[in-house]
N, C-alpha and C. Protein backbone atom coordinates (compact mmCIF):
# COMPACT_ATOMS: atom_id res chain seq x y z
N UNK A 1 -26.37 -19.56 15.81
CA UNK A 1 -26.06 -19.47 14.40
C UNK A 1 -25.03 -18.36 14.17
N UNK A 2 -23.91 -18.99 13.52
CA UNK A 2 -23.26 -17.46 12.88
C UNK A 2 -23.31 -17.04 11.73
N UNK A 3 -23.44 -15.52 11.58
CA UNK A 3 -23.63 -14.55 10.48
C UNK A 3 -22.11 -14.01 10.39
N UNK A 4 -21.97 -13.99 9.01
CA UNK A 4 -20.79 -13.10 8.91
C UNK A 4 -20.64 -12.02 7.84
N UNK A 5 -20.50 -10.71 7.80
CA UNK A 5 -21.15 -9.81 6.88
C UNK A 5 -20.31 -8.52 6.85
N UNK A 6 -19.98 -7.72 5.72
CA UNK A 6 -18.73 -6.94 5.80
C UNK A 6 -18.76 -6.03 7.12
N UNK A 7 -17.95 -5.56 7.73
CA UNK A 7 -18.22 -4.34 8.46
C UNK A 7 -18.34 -3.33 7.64
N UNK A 8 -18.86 -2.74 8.62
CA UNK A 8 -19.03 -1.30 8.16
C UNK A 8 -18.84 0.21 9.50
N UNK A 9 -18.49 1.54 8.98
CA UNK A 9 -18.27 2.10 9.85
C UNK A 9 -18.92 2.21 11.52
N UNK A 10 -20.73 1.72 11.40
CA UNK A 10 -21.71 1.87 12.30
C UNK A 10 -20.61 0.69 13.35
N UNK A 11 -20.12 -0.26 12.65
CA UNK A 11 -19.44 -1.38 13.41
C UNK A 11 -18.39 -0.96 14.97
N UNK A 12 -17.70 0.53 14.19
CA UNK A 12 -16.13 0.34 14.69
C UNK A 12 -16.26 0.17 15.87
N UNK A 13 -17.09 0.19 16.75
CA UNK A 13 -17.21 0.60 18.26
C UNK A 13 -16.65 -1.36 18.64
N UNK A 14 -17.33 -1.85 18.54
CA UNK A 14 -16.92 -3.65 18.88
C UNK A 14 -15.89 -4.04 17.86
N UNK A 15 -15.77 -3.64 16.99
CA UNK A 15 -14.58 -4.00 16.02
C UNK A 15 -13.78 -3.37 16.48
N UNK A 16 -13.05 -2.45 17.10
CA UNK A 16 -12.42 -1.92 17.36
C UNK A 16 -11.70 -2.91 19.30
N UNK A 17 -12.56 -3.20 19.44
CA UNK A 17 -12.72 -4.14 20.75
C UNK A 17 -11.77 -5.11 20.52
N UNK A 18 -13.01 -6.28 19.29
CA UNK A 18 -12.11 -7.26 18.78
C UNK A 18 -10.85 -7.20 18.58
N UNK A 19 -10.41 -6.30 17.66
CA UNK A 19 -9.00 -5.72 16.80
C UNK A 19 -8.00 -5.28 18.47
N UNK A 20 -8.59 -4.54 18.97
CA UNK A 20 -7.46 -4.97 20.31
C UNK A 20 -7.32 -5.98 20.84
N UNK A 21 -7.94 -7.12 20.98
CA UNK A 21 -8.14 -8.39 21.23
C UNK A 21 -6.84 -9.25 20.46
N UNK A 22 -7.19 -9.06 19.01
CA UNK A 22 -6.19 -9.52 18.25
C UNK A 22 -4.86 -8.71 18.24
N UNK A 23 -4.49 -8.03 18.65
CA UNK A 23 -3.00 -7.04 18.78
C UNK A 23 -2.65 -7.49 20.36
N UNK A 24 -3.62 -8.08 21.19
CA UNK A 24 -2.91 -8.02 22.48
C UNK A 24 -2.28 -9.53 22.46
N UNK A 25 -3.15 -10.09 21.45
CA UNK A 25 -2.75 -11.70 21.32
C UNK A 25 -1.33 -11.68 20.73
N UNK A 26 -1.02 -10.60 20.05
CA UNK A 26 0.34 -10.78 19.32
C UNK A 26 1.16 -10.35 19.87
N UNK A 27 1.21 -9.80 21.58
CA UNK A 27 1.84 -8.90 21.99
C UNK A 27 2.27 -7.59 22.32
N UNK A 28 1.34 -7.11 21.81
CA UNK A 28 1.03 -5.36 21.36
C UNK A 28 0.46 -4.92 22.58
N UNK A 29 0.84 -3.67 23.49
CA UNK A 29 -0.03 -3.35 24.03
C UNK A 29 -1.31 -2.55 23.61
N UNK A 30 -2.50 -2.49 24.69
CA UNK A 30 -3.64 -2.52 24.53
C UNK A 30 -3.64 -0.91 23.88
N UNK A 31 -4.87 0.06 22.95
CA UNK A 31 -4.66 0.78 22.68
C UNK A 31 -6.06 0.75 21.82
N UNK A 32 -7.07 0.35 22.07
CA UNK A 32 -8.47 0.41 21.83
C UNK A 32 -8.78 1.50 20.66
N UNK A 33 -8.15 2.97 21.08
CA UNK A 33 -8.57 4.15 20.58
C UNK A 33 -7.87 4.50 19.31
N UNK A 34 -6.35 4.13 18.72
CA UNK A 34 -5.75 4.35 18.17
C UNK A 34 -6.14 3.03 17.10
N UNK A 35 -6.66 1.95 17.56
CA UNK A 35 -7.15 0.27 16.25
C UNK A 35 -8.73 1.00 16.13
N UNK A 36 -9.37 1.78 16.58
CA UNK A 36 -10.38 2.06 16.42
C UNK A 36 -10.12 2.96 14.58
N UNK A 37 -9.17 4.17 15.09
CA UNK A 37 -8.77 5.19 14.25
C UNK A 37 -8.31 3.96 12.71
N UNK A 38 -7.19 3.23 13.41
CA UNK A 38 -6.86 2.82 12.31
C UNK A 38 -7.83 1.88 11.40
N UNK A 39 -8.50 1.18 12.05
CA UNK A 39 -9.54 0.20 11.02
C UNK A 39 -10.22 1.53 10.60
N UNK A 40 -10.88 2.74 11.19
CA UNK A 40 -11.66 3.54 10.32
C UNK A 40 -11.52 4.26 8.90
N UNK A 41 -10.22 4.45 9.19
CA UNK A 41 -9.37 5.02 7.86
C UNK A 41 -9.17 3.82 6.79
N UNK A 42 -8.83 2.91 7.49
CA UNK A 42 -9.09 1.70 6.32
C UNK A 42 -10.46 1.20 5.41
N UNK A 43 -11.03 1.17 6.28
CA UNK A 43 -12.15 1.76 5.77
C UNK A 43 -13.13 2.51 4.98
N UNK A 44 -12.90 3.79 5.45
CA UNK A 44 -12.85 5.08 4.80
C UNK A 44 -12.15 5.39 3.31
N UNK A 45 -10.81 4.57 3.62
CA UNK A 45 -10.65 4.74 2.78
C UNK A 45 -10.69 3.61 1.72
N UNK A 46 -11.26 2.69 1.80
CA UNK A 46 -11.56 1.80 0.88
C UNK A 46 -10.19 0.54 0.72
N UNK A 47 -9.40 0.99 2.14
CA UNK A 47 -7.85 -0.21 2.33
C UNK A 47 -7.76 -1.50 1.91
N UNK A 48 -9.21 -2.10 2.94
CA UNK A 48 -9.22 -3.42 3.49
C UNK A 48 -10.51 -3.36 3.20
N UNK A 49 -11.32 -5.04 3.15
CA UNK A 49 -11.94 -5.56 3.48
C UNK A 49 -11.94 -6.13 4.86
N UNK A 50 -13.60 -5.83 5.92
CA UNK A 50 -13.11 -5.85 7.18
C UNK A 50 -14.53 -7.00 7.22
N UNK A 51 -14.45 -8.16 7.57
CA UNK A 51 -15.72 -9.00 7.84
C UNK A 51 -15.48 -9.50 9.04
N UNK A 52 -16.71 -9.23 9.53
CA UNK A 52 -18.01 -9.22 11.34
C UNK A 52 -18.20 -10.37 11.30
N UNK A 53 -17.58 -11.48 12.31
CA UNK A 53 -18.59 -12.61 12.84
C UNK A 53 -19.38 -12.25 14.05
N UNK A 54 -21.15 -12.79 13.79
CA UNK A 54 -21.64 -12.13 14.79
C UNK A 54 -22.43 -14.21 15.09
N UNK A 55 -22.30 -13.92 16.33
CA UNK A 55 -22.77 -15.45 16.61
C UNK A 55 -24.19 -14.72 18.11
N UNK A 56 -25.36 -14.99 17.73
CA UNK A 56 -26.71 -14.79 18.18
C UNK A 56 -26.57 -12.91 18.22
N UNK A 57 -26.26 -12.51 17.12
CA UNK A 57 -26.18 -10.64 16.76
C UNK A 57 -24.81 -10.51 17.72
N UNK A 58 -24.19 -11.15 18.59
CA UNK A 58 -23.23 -10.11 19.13
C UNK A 58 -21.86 -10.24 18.13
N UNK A 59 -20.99 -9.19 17.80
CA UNK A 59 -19.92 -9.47 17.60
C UNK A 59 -18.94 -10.49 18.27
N UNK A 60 -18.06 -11.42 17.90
CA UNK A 60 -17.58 -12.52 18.04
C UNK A 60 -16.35 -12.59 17.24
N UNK A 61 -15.83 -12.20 16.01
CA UNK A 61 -14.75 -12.29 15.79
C UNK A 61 -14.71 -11.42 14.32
N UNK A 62 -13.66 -11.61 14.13
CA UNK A 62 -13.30 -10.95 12.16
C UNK A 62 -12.23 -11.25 11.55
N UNK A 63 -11.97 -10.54 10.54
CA UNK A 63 -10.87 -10.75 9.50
C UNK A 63 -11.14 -9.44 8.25
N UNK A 64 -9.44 -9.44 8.32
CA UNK A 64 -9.49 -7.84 7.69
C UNK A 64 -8.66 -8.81 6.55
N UNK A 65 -8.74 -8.18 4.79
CA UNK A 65 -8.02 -8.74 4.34
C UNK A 65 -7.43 -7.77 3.25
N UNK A 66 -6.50 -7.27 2.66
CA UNK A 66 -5.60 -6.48 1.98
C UNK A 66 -5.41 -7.22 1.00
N UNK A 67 -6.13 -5.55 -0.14
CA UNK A 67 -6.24 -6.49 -1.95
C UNK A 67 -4.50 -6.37 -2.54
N UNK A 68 -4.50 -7.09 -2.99
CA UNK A 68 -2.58 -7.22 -3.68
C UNK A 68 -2.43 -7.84 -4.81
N UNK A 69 -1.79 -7.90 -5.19
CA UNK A 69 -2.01 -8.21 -6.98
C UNK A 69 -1.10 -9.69 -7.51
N UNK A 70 -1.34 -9.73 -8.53
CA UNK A 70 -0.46 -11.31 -8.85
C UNK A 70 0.13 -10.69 -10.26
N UNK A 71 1.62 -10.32 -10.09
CA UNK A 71 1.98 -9.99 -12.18
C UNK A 71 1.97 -11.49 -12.74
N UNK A 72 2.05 -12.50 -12.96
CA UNK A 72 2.08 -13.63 -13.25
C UNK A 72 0.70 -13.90 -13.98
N UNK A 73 -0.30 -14.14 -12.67
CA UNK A 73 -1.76 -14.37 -13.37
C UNK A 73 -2.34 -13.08 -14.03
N UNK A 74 -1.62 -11.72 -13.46
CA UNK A 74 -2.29 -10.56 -14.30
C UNK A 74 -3.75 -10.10 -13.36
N UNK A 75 -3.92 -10.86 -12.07
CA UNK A 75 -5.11 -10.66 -11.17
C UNK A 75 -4.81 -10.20 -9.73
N UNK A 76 -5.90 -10.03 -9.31
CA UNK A 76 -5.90 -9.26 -7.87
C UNK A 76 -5.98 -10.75 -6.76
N UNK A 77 -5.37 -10.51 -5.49
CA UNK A 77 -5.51 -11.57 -4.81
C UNK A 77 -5.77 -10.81 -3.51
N UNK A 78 -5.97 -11.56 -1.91
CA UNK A 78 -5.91 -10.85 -1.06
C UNK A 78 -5.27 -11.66 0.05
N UNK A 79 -4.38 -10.69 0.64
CA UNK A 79 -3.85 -10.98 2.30
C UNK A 79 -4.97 -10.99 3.26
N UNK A 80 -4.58 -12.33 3.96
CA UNK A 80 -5.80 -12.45 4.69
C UNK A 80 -5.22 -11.85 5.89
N UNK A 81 -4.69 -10.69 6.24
CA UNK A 81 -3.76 -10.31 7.22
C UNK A 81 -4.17 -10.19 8.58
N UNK A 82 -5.63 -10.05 9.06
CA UNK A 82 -5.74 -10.67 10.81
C UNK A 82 -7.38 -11.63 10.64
N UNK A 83 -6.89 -12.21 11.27
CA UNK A 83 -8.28 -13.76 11.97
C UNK A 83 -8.42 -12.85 13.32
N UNK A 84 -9.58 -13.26 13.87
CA UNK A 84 -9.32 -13.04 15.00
C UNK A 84 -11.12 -13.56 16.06
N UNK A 85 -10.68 -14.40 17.07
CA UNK A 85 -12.36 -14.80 17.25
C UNK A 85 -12.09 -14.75 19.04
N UNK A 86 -12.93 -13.90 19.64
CA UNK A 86 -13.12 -13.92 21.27
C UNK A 86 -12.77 -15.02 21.95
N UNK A 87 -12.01 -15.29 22.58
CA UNK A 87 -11.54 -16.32 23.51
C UNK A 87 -13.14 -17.54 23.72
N UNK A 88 -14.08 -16.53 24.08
CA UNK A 88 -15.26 -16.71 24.71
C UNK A 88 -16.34 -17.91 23.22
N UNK A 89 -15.90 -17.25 22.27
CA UNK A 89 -16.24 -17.84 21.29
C UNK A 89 -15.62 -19.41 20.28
N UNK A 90 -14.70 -19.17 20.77
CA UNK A 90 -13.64 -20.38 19.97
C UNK A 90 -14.50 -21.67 20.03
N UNK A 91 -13.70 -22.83 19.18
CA UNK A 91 -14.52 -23.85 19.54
C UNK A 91 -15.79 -23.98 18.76
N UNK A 92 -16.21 -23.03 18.23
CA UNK A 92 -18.02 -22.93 17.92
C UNK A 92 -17.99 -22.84 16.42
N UNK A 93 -16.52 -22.76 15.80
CA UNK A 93 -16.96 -22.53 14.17
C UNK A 93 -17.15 -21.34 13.55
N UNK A 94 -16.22 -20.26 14.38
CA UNK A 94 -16.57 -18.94 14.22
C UNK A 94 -15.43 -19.05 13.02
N UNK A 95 -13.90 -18.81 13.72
CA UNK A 95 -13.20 -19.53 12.56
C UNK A 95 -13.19 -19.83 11.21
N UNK A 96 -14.15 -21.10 11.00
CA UNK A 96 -14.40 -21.28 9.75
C UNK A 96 -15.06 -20.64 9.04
N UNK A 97 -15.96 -20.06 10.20
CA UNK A 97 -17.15 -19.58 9.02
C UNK A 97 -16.49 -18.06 8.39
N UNK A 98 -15.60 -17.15 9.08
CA UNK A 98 -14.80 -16.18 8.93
C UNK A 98 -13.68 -16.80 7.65
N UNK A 99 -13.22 -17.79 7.08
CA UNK A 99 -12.79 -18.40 6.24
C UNK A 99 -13.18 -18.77 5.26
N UNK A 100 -14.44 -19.34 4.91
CA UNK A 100 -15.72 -19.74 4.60
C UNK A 100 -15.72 -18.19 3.68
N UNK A 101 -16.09 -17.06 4.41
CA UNK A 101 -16.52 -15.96 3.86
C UNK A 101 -15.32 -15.05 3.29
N UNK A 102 -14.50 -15.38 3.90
CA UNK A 102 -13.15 -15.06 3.10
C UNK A 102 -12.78 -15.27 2.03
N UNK A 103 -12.96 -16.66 1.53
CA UNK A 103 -12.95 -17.52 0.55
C UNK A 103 -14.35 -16.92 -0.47
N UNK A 104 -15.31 -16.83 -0.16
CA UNK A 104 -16.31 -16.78 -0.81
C UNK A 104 -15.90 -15.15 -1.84
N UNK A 105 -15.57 -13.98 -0.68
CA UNK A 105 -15.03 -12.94 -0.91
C UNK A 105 -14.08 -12.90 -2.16
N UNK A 106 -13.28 -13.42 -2.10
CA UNK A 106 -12.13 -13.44 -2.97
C UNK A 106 -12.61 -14.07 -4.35
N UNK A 107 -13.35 -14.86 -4.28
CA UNK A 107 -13.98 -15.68 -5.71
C UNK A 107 -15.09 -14.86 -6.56
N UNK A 108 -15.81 -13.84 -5.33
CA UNK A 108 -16.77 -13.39 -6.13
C UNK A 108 -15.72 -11.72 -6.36
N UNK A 109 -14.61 -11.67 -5.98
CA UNK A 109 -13.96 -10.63 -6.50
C UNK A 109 -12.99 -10.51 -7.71
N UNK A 110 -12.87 -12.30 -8.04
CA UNK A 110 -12.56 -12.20 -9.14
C UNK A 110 -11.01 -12.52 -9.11
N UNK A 111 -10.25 -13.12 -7.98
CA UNK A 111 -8.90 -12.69 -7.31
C UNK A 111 -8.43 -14.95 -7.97
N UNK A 112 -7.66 -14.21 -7.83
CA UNK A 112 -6.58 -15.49 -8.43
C UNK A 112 -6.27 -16.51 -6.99
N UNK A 113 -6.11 -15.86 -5.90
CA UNK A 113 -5.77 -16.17 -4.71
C UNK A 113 -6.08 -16.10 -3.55
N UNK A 114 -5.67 -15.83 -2.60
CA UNK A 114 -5.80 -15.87 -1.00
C UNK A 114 -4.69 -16.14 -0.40
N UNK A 115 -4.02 -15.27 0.52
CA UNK A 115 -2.76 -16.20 1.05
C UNK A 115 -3.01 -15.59 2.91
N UNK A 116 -2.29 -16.24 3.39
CA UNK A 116 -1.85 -15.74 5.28
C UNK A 116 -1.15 -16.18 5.82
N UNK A 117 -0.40 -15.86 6.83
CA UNK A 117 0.27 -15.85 7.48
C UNK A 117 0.39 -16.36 9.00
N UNK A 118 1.02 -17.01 9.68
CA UNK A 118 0.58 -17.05 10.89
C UNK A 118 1.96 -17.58 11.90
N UNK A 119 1.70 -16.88 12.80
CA UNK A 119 3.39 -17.20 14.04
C UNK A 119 3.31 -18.65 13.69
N UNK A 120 4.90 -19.28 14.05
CA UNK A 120 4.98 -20.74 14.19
C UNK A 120 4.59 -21.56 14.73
N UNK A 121 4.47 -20.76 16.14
CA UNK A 121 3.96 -21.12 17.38
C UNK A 121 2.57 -21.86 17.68
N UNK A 122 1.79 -20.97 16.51
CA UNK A 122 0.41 -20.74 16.65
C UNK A 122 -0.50 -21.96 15.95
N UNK A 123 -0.11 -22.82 16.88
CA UNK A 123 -0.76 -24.29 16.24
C UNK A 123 -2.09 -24.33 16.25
N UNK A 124 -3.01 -23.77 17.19
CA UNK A 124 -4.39 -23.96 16.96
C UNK A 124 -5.13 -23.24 15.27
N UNK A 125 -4.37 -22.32 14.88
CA UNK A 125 -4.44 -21.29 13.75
C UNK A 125 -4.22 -22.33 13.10
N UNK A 126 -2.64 -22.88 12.71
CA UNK A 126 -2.67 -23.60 11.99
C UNK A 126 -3.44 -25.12 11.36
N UNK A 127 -4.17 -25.31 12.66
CA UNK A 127 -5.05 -26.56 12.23
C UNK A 127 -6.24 -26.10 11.41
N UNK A 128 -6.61 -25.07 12.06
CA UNK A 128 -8.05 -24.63 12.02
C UNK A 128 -7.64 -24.10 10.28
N UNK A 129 -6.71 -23.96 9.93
CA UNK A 129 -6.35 -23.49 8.14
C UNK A 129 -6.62 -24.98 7.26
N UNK A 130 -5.49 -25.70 8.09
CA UNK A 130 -5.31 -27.01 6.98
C UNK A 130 -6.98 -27.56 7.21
N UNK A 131 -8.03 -27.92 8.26
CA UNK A 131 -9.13 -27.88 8.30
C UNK A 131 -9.84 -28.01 6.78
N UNK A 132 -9.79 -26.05 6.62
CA UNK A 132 -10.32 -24.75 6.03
C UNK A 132 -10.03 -25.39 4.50
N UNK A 133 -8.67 -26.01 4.40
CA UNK A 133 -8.34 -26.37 3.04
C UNK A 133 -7.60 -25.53 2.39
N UNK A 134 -6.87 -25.07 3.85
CA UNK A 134 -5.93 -23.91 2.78
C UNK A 134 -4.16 -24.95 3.23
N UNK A 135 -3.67 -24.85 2.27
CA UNK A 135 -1.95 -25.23 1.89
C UNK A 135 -0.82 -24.27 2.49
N UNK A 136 -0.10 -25.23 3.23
CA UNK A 136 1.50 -24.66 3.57
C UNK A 136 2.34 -25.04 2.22
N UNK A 137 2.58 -23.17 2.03
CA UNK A 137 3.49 -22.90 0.62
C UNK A 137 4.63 -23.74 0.79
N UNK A 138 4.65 -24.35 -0.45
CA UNK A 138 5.72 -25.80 -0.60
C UNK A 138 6.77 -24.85 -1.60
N UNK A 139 6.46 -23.55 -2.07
CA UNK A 139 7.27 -23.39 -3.53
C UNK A 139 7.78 -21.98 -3.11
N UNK A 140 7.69 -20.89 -2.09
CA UNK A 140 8.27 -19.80 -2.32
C UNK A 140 8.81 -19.73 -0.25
N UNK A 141 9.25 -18.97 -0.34
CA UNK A 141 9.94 -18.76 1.07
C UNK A 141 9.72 -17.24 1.43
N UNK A 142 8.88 -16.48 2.54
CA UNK A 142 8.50 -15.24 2.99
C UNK A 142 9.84 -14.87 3.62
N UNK A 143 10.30 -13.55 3.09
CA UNK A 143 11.18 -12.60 3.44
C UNK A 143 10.73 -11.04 4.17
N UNK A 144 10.75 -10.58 5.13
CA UNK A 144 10.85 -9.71 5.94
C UNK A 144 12.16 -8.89 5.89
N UNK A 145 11.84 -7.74 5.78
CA UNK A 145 12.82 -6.77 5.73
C UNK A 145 12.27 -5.63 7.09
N UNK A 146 12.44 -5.58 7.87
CA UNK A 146 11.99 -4.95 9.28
C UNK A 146 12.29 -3.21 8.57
N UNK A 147 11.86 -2.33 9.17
CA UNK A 147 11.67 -1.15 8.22
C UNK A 147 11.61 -0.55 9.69
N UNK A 148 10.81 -0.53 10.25
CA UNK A 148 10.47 -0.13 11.74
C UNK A 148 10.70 -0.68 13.00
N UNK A 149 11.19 -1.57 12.84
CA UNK A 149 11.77 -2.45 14.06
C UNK A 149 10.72 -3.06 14.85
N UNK A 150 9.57 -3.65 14.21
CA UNK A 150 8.80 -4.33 14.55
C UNK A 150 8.08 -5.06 12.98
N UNK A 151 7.98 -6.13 12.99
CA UNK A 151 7.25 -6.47 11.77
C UNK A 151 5.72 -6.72 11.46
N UNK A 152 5.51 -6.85 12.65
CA UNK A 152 4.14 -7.16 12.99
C UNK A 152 3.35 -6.16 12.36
């Protein structure tokens, strides 16, 4: 069965695991101690929303998501800015259910939206979205302005 439930600081030790997991997938080298620091401060400081998939209690995957605003609707929305589920785990619905609770998140927060992102490349992501019932933006076009010479 999977549970999925906010993190919290007691977490960072396997979240911090995961979260290198997901940075090595993007190319990043490994750096355990420094994604540890950074999810904590996010945290801490109230950044992100960070939600734990735990499939039979072990950690298994997450999703961090960044509150951002809509001037249009006048409401809060959120970047769903990393997925991320153990190699070991895939396949099982971890995924959705990390989507599932994402979704649930955002509705009981009152948010106009949800949006994410994902490489081109990254076709299994992308199924597992259209799945989920989420839409490839037909009406606006994402612009990147590199600031640091990495965008990621």
């Amino acid at each position: 069965m999977i549970a999925v439930r906010p993190a919290t600081l007691a977490d960072l030790d396997a979240l911090a695991l995961l979260f290198d997991g997901y940075r090595r997938f993007y190319g990043q080298p490994s750096d355990v101690d420094a994604g540890r620091a950074f999810l904590q401060a996010r945290l801490q400081q109230h950044e992100s929303v960070v939600l734990l998939a735990l499939l039979a209690d072990e950690p298994v995957g997450f999703c961090q998501m960044y509150p951002i605003f809509s001037s249009v609707s006048m409401r809060r929305a959120w970047l769903l800015n990393d997925l991320f589920v153990d190699a070991a785990a895939r396949g099982r619905g971890v995924g959705e259910a990390l989507l599932d609770a994402a979704a649930a998140h955002g509705r009981t927060s009152g948010a106009a939206w949800l949006m994410l992102q994902t490489a081109h490349d990254n076709t299994p992501a992308q199924r597992l979205y259209a799945r989920a019932g989420w839409q490839l933006d037909q009406q606006f076009h994402t612009y990147i302005l590199e600031l640091s010479g990495n965008p990621l």
